[in-house]
PDB file of N, CA and C in Angstrom:
ATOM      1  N   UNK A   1      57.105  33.173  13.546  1.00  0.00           N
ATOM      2  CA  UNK A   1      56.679  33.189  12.160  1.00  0.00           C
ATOM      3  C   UNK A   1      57.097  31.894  11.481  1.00  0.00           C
ATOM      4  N   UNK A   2      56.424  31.229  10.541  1.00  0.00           N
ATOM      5  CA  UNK A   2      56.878  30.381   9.715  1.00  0.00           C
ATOM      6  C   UNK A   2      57.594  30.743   8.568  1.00  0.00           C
ATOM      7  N   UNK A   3      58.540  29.629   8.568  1.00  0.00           N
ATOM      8  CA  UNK A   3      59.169  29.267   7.478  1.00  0.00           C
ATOM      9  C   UNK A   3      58.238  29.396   5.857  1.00  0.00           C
ATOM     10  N   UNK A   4      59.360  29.820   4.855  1.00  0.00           N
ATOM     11  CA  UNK A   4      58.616  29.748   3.271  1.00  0.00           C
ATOM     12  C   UNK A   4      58.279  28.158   3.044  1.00  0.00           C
ATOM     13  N   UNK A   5      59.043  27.290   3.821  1.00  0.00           N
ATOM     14  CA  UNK A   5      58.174  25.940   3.328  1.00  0.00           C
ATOM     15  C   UNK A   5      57.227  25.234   4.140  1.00  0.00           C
ATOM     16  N   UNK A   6      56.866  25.869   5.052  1.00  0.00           N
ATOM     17  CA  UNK A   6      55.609  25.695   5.781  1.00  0.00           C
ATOM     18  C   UNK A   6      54.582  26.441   5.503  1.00  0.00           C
ATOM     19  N   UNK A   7      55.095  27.848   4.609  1.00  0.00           N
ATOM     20  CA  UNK A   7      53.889  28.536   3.868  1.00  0.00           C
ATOM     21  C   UNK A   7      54.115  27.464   2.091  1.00  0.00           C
ATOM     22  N   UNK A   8      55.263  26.828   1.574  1.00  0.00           N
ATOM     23  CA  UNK A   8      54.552  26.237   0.846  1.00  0.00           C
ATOM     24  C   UNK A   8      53.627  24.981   0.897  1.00  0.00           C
ATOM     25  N   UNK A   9      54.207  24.622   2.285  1.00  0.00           N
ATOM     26  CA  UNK A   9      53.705  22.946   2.424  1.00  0.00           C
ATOM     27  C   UNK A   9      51.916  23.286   2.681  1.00  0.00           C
ATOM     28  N   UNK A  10      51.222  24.413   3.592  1.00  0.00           N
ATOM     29  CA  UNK A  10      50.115  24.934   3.567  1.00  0.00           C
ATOM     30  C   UNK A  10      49.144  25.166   2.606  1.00  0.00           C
ATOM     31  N   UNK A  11      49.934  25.871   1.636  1.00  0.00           N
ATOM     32  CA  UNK A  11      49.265  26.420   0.160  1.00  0.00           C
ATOM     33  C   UNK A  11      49.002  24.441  -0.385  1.00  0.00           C
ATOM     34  N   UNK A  12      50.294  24.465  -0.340  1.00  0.00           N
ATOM     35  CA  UNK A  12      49.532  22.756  -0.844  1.00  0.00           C
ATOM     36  C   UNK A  12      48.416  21.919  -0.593  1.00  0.00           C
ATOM     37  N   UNK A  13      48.413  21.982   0.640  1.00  0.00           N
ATOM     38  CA  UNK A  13      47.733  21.408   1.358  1.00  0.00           C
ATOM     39  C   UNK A  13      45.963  22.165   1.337  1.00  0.00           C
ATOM     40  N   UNK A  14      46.021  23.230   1.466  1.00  0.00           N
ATOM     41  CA  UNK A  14      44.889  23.526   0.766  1.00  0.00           C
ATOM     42  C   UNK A  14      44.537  23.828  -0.325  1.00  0.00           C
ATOM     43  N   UNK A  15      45.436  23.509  -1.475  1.00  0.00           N
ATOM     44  CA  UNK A  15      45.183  23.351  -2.682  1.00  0.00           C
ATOM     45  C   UNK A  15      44.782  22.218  -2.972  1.00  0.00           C
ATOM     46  N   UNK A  16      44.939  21.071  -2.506  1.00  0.00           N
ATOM     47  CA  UNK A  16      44.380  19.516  -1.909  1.00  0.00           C
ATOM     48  C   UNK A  16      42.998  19.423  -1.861  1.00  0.00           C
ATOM     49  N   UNK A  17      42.962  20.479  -0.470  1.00  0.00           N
ATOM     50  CA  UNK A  17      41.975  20.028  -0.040  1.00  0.00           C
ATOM     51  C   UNK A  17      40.645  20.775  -0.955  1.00  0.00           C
ATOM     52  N   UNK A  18      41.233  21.997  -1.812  1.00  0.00           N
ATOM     53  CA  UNK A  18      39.861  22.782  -2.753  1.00  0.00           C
ATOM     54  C   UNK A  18      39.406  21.844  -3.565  1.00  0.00           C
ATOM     55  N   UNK A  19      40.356  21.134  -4.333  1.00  0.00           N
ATOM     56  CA  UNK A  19      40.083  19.904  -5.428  1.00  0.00           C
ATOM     57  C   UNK A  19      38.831  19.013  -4.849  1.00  0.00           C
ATOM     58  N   UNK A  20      39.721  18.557  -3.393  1.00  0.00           N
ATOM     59  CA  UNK A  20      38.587  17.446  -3.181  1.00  0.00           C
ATOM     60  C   UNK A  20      37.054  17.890  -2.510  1.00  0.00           C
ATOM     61  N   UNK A  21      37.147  19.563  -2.365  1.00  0.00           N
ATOM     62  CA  UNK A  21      36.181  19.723  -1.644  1.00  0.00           C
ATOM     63  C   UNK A  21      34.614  19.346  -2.538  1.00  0.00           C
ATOM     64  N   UNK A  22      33.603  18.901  -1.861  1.00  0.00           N
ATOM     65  CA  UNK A  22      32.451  18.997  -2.835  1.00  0.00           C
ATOM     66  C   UNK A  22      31.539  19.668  -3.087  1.00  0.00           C
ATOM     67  N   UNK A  23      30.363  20.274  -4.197  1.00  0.00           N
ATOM     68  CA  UNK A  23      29.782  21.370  -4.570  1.00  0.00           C
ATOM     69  C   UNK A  23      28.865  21.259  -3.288  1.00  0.00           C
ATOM     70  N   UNK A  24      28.379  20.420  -2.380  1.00  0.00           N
ATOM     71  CA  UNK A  24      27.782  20.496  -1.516  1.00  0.00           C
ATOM     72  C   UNK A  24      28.265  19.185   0.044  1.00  0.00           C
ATOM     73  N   UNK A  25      27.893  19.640   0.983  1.00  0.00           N
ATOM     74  CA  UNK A  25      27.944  18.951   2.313  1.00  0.00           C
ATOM     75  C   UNK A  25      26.964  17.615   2.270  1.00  0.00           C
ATOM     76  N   UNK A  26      27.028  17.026   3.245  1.00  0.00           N
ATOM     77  CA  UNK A  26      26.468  15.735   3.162  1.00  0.00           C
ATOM     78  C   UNK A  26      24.681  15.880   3.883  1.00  0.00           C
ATOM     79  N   UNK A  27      24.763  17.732   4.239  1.00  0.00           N
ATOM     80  CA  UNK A  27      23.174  17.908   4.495  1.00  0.00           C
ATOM     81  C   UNK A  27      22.949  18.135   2.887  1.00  0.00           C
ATOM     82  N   UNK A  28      23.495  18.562   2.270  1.00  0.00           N
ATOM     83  CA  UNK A  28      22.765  19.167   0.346  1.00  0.00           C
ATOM     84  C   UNK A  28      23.125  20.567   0.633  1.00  0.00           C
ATOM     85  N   UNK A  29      24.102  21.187   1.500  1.00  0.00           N
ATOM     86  CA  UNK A  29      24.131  22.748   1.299  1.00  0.00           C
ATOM     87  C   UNK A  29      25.060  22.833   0.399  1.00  0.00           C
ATOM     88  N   UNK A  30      25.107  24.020   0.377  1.00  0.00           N
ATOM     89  CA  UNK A  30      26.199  24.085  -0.703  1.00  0.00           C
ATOM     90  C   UNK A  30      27.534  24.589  -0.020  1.00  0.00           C
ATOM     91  N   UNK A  31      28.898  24.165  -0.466  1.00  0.00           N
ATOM     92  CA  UNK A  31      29.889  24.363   0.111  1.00  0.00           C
ATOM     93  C   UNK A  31      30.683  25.690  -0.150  1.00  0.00           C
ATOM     94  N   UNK A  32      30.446  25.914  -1.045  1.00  0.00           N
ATOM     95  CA  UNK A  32      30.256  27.996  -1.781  1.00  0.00           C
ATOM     96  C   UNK A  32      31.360  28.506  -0.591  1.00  0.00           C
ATOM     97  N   UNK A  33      30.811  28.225   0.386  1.00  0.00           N
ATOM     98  CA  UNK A  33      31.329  29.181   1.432  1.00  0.00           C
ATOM     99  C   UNK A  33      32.793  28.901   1.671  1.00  0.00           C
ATOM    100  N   UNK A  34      32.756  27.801   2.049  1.00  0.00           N
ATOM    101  CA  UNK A  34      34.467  26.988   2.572  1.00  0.00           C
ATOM    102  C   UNK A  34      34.764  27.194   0.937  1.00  0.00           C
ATOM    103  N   UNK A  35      34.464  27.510  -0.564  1.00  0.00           N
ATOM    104  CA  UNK A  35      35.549  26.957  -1.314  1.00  0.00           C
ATOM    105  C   UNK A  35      36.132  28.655  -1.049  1.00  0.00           C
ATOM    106  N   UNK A  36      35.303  29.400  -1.289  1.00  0.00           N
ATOM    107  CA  UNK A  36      35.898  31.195  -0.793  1.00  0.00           C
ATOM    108  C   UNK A  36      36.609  31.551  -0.040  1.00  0.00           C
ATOM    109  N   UNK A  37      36.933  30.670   1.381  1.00  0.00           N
ATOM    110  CA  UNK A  37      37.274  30.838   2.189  1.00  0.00           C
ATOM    111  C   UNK A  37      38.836  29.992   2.113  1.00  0.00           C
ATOM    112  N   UNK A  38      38.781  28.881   1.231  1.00  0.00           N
ATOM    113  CA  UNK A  38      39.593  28.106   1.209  1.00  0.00           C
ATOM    114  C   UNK A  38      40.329  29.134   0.428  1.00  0.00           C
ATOM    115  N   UNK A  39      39.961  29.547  -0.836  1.00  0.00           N
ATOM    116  CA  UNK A  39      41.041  30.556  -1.563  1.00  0.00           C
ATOM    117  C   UNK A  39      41.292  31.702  -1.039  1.00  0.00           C
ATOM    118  N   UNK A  40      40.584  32.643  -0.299  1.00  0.00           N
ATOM    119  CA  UNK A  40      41.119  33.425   0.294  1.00  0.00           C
ATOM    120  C   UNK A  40      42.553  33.347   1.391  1.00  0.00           C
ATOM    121  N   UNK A  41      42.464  31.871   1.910  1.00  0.00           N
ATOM    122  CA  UNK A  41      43.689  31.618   2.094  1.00  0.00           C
ATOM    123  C   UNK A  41      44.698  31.494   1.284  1.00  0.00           C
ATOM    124  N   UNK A  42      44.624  30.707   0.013  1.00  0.00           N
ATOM    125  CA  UNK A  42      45.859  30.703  -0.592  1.00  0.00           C
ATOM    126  C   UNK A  42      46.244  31.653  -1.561  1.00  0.00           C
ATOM    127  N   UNK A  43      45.105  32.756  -1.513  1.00  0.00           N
ATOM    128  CA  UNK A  43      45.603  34.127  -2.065  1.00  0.00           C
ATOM    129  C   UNK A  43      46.536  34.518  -0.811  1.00  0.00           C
ATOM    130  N   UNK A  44      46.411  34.533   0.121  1.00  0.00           N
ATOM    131  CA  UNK A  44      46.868  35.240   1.316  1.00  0.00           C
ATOM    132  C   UNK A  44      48.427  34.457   1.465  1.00  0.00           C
ATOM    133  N   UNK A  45      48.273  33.020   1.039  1.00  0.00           N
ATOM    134  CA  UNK A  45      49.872  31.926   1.392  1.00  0.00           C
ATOM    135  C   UNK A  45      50.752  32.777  -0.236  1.00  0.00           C
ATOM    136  N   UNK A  46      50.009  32.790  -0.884  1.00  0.00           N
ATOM    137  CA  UNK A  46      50.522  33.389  -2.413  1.00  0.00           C
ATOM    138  C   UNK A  46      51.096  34.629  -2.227  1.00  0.00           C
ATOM    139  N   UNK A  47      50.621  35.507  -1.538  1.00  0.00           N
ATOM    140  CA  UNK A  47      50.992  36.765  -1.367  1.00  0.00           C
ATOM    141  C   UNK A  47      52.409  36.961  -0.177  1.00  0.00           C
ATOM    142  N   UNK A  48      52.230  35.854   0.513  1.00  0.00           N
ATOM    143  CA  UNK A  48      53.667  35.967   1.488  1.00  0.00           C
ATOM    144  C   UNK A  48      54.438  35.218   1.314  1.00  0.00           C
ATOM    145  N   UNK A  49      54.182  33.996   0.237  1.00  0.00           N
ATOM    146  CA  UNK A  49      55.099  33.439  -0.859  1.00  0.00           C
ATOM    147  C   UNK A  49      55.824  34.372  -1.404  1.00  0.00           C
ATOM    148  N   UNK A  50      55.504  35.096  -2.093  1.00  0.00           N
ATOM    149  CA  UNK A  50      55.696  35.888  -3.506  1.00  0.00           C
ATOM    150  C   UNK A  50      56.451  37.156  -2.412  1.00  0.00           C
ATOM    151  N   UNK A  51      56.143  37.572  -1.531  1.00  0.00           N
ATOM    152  CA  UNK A  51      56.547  39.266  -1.040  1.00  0.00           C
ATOM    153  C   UNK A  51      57.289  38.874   0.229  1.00  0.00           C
ATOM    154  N   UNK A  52      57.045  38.003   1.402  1.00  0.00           N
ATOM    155  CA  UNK A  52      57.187  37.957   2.375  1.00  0.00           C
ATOM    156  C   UNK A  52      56.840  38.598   3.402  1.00  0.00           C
ATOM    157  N   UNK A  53      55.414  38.946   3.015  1.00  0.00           N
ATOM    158  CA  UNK A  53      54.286  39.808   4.478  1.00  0.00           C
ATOM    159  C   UNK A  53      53.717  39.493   3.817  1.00  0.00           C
ATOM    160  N   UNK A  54      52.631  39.236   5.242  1.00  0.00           N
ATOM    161  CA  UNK A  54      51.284  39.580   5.238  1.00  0.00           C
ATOM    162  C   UNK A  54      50.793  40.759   4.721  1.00  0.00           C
ATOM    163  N   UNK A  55      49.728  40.379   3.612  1.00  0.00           N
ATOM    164  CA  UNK A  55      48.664  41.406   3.321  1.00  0.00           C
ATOM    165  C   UNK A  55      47.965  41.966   3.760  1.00  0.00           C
ATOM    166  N   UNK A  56      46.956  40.995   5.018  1.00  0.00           N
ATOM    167  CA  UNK A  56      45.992  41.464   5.204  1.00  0.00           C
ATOM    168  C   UNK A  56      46.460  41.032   6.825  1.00  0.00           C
ATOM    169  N   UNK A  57      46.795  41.878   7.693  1.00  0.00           N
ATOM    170  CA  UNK A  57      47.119  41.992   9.645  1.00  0.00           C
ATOM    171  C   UNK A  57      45.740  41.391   9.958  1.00  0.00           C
ATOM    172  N   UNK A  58      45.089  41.365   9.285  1.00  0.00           N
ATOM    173  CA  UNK A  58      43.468  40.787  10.020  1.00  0.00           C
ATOM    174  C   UNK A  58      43.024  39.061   9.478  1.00  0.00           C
ATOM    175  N   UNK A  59      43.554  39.370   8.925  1.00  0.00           N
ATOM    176  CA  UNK A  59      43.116  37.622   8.377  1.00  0.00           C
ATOM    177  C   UNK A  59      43.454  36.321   9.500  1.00  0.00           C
ATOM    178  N   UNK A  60      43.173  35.418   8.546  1.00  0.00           N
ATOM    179  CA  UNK A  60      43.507  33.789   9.726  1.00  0.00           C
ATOM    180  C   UNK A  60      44.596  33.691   9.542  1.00  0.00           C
ATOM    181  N   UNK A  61      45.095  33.736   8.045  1.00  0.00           N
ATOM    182  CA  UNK A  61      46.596  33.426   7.679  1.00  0.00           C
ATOM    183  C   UNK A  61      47.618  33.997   8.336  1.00  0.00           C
ATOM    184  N   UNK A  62      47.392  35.493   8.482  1.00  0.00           N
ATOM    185  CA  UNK A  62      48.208  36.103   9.130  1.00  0.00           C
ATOM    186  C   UNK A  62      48.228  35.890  10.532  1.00  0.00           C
ATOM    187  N   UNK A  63      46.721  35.068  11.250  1.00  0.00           N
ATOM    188  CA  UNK A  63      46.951  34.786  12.667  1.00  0.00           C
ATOM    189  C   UNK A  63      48.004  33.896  12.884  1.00  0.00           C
ATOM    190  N   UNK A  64      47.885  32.882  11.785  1.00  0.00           N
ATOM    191  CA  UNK A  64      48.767  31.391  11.501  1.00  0.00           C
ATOM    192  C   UNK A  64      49.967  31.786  11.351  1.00  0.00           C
ATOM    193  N   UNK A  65      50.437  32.833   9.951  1.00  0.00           N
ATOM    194  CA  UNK A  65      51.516  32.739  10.091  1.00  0.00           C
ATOM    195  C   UNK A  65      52.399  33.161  11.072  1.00  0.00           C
ATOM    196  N   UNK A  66      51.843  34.373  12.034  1.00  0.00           N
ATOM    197  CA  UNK A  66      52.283  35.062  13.293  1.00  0.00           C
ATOM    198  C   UNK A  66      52.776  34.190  14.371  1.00  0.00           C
ATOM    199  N   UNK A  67      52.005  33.020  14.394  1.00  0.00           N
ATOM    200  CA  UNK A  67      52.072  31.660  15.476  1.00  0.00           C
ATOM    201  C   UNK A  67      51.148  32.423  16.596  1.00  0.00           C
ATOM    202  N   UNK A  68      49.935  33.316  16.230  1.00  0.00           N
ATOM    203  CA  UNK A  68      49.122  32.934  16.860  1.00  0.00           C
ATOM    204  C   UNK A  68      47.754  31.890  16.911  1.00  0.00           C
ATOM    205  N   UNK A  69      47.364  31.306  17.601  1.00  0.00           N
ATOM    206  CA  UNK A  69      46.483  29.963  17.179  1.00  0.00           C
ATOM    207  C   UNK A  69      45.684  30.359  18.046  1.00  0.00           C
ATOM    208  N   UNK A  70      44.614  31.430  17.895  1.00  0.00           N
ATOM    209  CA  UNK A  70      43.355  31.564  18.472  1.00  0.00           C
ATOM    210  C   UNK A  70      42.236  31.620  16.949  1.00  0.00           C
ATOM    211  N   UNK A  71      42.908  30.985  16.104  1.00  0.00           N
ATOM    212  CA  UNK A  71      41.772  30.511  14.416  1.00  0.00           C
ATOM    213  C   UNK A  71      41.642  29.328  14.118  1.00  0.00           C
ATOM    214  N   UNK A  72      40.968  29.375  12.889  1.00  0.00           N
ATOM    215  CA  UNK A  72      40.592  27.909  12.631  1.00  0.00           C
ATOM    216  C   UNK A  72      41.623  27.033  11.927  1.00  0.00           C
ATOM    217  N   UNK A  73      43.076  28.199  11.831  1.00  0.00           N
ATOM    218  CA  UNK A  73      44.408  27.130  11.672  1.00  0.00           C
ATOM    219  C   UNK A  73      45.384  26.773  12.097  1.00  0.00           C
ATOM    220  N   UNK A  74      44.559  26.488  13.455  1.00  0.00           N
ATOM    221  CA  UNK A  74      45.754  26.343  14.664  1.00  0.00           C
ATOM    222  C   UNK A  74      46.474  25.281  14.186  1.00  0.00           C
ATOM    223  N   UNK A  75      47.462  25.059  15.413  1.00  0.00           N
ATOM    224  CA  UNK A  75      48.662  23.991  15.129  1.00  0.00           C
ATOM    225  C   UNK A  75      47.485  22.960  15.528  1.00  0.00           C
ATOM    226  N   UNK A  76      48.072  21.844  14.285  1.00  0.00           N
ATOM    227  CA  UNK A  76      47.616  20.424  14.779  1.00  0.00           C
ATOM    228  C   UNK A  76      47.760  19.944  15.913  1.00  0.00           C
ATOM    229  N   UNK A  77      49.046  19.546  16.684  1.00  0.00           N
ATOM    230  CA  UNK A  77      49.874  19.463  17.534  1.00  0.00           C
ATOM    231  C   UNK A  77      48.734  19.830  18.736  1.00  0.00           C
ATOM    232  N   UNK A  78      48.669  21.466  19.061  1.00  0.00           N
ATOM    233  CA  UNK A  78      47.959  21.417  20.105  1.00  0.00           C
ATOM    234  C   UNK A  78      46.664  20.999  20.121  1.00  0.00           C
ATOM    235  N   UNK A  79      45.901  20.444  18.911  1.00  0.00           N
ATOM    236  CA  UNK A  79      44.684  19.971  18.839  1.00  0.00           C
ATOM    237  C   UNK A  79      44.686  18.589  19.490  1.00  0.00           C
ATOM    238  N   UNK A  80      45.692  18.147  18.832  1.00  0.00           N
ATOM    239  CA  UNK A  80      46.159  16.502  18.958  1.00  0.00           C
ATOM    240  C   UNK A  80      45.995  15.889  20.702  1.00  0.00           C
ATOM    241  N   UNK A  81      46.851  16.629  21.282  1.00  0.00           N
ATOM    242  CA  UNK A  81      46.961  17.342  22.895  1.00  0.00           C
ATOM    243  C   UNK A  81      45.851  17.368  23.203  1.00  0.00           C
ATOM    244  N   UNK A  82      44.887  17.956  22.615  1.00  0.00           N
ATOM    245  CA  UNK A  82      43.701  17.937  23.411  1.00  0.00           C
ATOM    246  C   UNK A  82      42.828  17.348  23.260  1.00  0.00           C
ATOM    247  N   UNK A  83      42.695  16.466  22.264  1.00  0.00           N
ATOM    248  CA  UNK A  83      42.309  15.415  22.077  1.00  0.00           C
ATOM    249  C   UNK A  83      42.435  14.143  22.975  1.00  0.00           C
ATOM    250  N   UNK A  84      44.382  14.140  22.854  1.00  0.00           N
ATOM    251  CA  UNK A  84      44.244  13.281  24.078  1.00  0.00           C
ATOM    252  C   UNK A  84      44.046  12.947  25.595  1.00  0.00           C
ATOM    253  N   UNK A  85      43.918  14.774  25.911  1.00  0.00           N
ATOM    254  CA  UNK A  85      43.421  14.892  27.230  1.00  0.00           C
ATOM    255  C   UNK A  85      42.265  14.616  27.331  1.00  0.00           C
ATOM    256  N   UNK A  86      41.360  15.058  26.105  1.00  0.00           N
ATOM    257  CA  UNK A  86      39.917  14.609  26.227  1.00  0.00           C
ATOM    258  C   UNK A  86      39.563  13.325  26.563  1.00  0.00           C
ATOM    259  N   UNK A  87      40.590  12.344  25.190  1.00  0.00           N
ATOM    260  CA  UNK A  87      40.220  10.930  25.210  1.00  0.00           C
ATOM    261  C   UNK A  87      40.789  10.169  26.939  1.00  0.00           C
ATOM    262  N   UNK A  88      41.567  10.708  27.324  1.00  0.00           N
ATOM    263  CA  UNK A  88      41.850   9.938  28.702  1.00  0.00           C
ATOM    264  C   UNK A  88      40.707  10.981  30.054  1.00  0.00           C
ATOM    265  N   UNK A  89      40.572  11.687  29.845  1.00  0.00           N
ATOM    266  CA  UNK A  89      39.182  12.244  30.562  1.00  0.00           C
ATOM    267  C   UNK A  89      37.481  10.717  30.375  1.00  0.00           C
ATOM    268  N   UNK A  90      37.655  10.711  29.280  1.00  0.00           N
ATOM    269  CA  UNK A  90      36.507   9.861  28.621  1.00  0.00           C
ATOM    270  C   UNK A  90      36.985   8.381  29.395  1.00  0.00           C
ATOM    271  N   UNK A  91      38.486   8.256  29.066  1.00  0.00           N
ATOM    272  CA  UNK A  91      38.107   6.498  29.600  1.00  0.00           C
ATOM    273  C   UNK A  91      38.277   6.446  31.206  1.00  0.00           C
ATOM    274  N   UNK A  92      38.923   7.640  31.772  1.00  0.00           N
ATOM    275  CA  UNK A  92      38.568   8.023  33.651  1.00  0.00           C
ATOM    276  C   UNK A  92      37.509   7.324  33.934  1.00  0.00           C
ATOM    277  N   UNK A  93      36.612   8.442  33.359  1.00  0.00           N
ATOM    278  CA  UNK A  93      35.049   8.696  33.485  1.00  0.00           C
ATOM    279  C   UNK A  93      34.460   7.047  33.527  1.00  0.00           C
ATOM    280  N   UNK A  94      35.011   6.101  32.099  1.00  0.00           N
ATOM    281  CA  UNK A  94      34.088   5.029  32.086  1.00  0.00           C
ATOM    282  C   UNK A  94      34.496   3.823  32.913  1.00  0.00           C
ATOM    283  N   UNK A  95      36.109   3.933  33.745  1.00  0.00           N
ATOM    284  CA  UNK A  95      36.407   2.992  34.489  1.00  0.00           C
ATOM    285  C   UNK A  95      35.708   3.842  35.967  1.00  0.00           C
ATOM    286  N   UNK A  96      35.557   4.889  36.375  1.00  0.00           N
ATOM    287  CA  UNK A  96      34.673   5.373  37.420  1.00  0.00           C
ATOM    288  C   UNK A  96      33.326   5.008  37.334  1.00  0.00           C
ATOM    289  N   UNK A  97      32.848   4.775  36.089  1.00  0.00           N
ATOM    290  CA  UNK A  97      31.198   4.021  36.124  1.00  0.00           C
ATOM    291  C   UNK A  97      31.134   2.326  36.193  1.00  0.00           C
ATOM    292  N   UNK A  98      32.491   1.640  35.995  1.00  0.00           N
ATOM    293  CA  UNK A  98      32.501   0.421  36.193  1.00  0.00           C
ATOM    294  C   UNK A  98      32.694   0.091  37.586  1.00  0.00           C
TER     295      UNK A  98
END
């Protein structure tokens, strides 16, 4: 489980990111969806701020805060990781075509 300042440093962080989000995507949709989704998280960081549980056992937040990372807020860290396995897969590949 995380720490209260990794649930505050979170709430921040997507309190950040609602501000900068824009009324639409760079096709013209509208972003409606992610800003709902964005607050439904920080109702959810607010609520285990404020009480210390999870509200809702089904949510992302609660996947996150559990330290499970099968959602869309996994740890950076293991993204990062796989990124760089990807990126050294990619330059294998282009010294095998040279």
């Amino acid at each position: 489980m995380k720490t209260i300042e990794n649930i505050r440093l979170m709430k921040k962080i997507l309190l950040r990111e609602l501000d900068r989000l824009p009324k639409t995507n760079q096709l013209g949709c509208s972003n409606e969806s992610d800003k709902n989704r964005l607050h439904g998280w920080i109702i959810d960081l607010t609520h285990i701020e404020n009480f210390g549980l999870v509200g809702d056992q089904g949510s992302e937040i609660s996947l996150w805060y559990e330290d499970e990372y099968c959602n869309s807020l996994c740890d950076y860290d293991l993204m990062l990781d796989e990124f760089k396995e990807y990126e050294e897969i990619l330059r294998l590949t282009t010294q095998l075509k040279m």
